[in-house]
C-alpha atoms as a PDB file:
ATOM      1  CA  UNK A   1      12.033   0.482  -5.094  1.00  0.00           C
ATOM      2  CA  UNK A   2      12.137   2.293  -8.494  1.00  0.00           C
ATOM      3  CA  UNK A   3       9.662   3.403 -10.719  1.00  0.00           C
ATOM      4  CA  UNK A   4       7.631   1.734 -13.762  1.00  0.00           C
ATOM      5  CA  UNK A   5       7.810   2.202 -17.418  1.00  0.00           C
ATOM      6  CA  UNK A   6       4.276   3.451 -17.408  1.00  0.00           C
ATOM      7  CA  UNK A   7       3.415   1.948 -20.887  1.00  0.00           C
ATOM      8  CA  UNK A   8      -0.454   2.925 -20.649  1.00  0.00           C
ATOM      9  CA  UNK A   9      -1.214  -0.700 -22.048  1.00  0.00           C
ATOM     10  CA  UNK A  10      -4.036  -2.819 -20.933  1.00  0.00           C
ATOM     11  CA  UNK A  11      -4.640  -6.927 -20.548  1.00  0.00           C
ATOM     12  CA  UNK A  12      -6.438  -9.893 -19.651  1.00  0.00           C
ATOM     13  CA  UNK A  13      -5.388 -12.021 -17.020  1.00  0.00           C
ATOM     14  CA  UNK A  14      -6.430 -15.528 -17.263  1.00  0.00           C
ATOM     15  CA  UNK A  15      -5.178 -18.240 -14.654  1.00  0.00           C
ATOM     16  CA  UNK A  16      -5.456 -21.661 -14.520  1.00  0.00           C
ATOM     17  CA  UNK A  17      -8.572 -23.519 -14.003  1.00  0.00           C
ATOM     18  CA  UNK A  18     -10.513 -20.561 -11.843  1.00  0.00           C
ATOM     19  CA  UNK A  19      -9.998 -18.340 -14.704  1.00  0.00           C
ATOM     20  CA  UNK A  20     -11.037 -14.769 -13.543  1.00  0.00           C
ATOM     21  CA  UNK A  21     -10.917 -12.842 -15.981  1.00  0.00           C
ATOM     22  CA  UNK A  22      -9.552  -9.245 -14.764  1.00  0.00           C
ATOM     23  CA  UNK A  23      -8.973  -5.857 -16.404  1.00  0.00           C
ATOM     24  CA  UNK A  24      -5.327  -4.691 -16.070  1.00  0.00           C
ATOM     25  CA  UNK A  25      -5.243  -1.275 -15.708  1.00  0.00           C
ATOM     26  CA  UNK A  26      -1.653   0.285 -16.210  1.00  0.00           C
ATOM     27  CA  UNK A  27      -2.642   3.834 -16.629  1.00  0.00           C
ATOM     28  CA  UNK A  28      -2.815   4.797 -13.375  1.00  0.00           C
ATOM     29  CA  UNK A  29       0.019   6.574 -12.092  1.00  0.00           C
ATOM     30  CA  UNK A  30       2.889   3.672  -9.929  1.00  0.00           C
ATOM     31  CA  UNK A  31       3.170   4.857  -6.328  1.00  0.00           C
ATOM     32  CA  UNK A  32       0.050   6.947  -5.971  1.00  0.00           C
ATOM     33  CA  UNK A  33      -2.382   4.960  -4.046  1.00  0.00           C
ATOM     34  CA  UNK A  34      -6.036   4.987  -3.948  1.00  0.00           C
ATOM     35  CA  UNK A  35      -7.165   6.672  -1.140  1.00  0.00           C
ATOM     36  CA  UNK A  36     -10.553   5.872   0.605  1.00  0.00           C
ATOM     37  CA  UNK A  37     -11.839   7.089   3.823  1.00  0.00           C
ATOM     38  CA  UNK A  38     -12.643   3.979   5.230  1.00  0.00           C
ATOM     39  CA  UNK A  39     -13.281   0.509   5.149  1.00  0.00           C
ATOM     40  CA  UNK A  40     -16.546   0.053   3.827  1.00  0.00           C
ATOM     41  CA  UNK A  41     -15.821   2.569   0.584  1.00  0.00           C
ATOM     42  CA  UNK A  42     -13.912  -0.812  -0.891  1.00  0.00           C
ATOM     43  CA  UNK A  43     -17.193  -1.483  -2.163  1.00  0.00           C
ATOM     44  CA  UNK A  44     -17.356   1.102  -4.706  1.00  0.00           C
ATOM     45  CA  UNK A  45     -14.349  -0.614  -6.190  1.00  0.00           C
ATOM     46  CA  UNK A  46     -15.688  -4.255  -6.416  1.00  0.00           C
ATOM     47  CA  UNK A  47     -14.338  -6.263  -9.321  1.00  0.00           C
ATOM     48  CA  UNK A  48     -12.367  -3.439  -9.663  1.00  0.00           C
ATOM     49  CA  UNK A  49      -8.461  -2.835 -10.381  1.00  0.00           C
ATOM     50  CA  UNK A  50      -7.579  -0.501  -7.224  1.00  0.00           C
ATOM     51  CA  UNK A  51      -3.535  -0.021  -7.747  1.00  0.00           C
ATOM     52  CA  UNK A  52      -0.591  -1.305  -9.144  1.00  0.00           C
ATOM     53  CA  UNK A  53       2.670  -0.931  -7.426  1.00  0.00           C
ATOM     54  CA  UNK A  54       6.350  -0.327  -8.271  1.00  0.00           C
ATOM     55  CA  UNK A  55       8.688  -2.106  -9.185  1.00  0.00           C
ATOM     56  CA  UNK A  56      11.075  -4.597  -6.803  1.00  0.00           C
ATOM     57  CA  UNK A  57      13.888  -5.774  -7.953  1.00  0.00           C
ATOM     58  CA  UNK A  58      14.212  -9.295  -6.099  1.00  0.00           C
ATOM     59  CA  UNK A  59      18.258  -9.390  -5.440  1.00  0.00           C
ATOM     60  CA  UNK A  60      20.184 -12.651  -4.226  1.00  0.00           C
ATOM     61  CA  UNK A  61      20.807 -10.897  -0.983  1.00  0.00           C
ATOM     62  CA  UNK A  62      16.815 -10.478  -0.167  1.00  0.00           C
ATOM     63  CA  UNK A  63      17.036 -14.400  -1.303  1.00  0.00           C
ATOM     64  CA  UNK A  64      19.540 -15.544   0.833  1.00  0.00           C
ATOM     65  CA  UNK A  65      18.718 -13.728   3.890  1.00  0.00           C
ATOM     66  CA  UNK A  66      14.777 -15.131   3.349  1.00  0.00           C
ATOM     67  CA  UNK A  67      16.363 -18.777   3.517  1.00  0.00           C
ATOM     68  CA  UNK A  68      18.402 -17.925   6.592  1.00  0.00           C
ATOM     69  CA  UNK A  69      15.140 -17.057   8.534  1.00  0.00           C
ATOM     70  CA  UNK A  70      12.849 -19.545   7.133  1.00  0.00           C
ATOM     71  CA  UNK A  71      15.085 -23.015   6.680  1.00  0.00           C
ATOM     72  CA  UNK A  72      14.345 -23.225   3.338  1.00  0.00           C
ATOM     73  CA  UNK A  73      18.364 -23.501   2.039  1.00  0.00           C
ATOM     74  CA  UNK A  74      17.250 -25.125  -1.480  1.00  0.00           C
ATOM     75  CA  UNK A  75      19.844 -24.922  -3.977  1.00  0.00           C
ATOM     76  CA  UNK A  76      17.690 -23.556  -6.406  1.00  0.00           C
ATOM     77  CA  UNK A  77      17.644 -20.435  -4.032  1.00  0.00           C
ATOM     78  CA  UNK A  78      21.248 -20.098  -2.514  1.00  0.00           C
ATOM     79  CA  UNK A  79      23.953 -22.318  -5.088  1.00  0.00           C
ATOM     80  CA  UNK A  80      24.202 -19.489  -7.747  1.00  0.00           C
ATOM     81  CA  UNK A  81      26.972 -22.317  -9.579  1.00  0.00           C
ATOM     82  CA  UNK A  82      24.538 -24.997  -9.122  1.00  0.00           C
ATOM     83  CA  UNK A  83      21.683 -23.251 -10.210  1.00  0.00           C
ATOM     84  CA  UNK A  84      23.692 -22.047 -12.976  1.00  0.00           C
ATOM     85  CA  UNK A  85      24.650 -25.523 -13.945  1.00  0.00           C
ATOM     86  CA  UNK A  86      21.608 -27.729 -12.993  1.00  0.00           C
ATOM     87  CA  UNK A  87      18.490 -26.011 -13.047  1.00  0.00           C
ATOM     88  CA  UNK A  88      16.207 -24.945 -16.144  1.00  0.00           C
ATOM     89  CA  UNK A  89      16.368 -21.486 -14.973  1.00  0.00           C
ATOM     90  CA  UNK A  90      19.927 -21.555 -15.456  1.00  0.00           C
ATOM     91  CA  UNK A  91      20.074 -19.007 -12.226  1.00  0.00           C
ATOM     92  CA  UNK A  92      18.735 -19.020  -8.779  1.00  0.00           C
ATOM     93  CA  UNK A  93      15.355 -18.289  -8.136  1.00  0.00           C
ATOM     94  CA  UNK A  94      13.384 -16.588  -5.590  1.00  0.00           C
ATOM     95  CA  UNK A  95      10.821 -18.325  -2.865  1.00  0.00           C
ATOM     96  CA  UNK A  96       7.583 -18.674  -3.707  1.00  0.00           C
ATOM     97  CA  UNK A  97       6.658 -17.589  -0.140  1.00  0.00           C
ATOM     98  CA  UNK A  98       9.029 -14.706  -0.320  1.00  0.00           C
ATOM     99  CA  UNK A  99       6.376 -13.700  -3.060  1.00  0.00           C
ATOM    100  CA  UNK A 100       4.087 -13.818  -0.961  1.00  0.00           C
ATOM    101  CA  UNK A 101       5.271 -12.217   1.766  1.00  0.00           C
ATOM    102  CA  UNK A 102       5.824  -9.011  -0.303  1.00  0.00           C
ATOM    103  CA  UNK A 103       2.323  -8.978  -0.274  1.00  0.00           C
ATOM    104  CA  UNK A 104       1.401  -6.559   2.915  1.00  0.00           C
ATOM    105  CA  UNK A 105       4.077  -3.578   1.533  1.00  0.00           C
ATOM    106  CA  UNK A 106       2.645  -3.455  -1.914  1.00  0.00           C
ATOM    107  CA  UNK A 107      -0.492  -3.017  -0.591  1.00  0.00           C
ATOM    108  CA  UNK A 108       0.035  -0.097   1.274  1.00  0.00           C
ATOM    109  CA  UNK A 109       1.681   0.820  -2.233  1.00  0.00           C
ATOM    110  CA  UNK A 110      -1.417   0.677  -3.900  1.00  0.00           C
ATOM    111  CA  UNK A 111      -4.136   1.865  -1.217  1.00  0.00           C
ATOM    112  CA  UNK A 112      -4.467   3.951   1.878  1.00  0.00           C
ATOM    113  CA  UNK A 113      -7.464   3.873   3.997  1.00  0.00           C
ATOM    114  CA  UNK A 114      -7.313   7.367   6.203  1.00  0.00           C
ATOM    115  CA  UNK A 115     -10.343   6.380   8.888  1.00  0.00           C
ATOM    116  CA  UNK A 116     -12.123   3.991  10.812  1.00  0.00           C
ATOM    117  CA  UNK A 117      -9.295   0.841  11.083  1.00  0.00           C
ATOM    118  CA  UNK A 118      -7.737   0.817  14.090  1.00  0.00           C
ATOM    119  CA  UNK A 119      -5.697  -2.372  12.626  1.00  0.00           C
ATOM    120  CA  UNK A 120      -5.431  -4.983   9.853  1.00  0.00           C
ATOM    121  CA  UNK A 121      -5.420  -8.666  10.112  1.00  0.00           C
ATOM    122  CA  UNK A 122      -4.273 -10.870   7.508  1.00  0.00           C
ATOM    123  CA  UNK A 123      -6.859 -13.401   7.707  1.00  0.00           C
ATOM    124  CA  UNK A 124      -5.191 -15.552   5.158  1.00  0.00           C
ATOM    125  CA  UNK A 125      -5.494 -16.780   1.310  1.00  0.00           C
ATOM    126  CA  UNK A 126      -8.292 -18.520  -0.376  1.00  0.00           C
ATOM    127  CA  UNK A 127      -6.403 -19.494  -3.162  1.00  0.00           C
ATOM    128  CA  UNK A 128      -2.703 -18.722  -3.968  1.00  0.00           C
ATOM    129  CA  UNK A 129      -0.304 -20.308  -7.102  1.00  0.00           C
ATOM    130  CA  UNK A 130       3.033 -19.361  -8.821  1.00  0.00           C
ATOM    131  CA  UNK A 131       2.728 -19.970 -12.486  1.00  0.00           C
ATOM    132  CA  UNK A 132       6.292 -18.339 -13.538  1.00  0.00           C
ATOM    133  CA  UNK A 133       9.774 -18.740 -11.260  1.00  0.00           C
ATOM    134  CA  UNK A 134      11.072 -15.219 -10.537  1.00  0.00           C
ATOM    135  CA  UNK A 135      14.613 -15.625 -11.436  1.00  0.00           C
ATOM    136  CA  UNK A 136      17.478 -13.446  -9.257  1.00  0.00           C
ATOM    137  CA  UNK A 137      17.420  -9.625 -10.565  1.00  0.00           C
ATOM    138  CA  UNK A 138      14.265  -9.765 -12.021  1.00  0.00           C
ATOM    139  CA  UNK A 139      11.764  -6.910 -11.474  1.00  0.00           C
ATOM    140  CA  UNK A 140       8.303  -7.433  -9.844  1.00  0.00           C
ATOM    141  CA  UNK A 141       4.962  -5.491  -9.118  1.00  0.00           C
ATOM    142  CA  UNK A 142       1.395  -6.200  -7.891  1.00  0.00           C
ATOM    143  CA  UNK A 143      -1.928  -5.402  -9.254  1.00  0.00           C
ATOM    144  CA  UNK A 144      -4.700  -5.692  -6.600  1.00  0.00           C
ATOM    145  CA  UNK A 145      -8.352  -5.908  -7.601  1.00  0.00           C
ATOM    146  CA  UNK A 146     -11.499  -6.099  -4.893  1.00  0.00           C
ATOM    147  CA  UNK A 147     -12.810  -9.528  -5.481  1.00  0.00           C
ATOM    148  CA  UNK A 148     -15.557  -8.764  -1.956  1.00  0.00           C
ATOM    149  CA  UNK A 149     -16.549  -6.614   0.650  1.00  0.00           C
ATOM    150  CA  UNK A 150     -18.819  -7.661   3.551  1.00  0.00           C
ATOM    151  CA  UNK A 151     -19.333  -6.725   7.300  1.00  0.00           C
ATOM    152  CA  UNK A 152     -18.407  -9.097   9.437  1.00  0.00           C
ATOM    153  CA  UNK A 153     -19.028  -9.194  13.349  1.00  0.00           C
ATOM    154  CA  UNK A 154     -17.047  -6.004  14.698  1.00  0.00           C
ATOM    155  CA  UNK A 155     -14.778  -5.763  11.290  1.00  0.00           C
ATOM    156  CA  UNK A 156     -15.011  -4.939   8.075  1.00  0.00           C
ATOM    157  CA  UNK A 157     -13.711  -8.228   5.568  1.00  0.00           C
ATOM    158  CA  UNK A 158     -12.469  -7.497   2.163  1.00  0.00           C
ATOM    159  CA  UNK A 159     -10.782  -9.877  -0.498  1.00  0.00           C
ATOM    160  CA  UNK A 160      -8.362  -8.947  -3.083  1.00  0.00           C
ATOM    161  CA  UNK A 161      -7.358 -10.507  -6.417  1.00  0.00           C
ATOM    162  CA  UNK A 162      -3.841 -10.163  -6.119  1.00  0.00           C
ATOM    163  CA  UNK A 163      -1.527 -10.677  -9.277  1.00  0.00           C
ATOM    164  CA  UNK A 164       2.202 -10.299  -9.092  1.00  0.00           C
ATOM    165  CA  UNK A 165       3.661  -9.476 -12.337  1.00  0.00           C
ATOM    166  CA  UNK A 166       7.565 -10.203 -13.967  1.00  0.00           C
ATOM    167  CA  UNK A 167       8.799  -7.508 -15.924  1.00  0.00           C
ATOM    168  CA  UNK A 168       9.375  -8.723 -19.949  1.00  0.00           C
ATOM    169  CA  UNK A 169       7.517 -12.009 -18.730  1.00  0.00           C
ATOM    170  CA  UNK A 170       3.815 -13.252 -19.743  1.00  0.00           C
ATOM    171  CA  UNK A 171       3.301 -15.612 -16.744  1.00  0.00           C
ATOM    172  CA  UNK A 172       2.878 -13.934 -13.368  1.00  0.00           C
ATOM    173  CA  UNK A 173       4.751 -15.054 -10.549  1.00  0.00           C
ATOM    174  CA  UNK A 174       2.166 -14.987  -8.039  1.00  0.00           C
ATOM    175  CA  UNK A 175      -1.756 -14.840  -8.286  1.00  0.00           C
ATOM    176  CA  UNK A 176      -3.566 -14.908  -5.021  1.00  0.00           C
ATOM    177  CA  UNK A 177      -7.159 -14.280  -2.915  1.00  0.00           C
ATOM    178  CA  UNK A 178      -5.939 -12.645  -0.079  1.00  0.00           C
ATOM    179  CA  UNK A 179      -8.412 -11.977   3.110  1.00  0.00           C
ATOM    180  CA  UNK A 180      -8.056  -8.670   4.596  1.00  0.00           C
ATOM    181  CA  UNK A 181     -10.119  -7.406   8.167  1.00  0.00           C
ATOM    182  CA  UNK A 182     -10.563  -4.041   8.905  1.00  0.00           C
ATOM    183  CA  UNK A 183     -11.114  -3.403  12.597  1.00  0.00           C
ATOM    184  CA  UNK A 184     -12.641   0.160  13.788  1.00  0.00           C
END
């Protein structure tokens, strides 16, 4: 991973049809994550930016060795000459679900909770879309605000506003509610 221009600039996100409308915050320092003692102190940060991540460059070796374990062998993906030739992108692109699956290691990026979770389950996504293609070489980070935080029986359940940004691009590649449990 390698670090992030740090340009101190702040935006408005606006997606689609469920337009949340969510405070960037790019001064905080890339690679320092929030730390909280447990759980429950994700309520403090409610509607809240909590981290932003460094920068991944998404190479066509991650790409090709994602479509060897999943199946998914689309041209757009592997043919670098097709791609080149046929598609709009005019190079291959990443997996949407690749994305995604990025997901768990930025957030330990971007927060750190130092008590009462014995573990984490991904409980799954509310809502997830990819406005923008993230073509080979291109750079990518995640922004993660806290939508919720309830108690749940024997866990703590928090959802996250999760934005994945291009570098040099408007359109994110990825913006997602993502259901987190913390277990004691």
């Amino acid at each position: 991973m390698e670090g992030t221009d740090g340009n101190g600039s702040r935006r408005l996100l606006k997606i689609g049809s469920w337009c949340e409308q969510i405070q960037l915050d790019h001064s905080r320092k890339d690679s320092m994550p929030l730390v909280l003692e447990t759980p429950s102190s994700l309520r403090d940060w409610a509607d809240r930016e909590i981290g932003v991540t460094d920068w991944f460059t998404i190479g066509q070796d991650l790409i090709r060795r994602f479509a060897e374990v999943t199946g998914d062998r689309q041209w757009i993906h592997v043919s670098e000459e097709r791609a080149r030739l046929e598609s709009p992108f005019r190079t291959t692109i990443s997996h949407g679900f690749l994305t995604l699956s990025l997901l768990s290691g930025f957030l330990r990026q971007a927060l750190e909770i130092r008590a009462g979770v014995r573990m984490t389950v991904n409980y799954g996504l509310n809502r997830v879309r990819f406005p923008a293609p993230v073509r080979v070489d291109s750079r990518i980070r995640a922004h993660f605000v806290v939508l919720s935080v309830k108690d749940i029986a024997g866990a703590t359940e928090a959802v996250f506003q999760v934005k994945i940004e291009i570098e040099s691009t408007s359109k994110p590649a990825c913006v997602a509610e993502w259901v987190l449990r913390y277990y004691p």
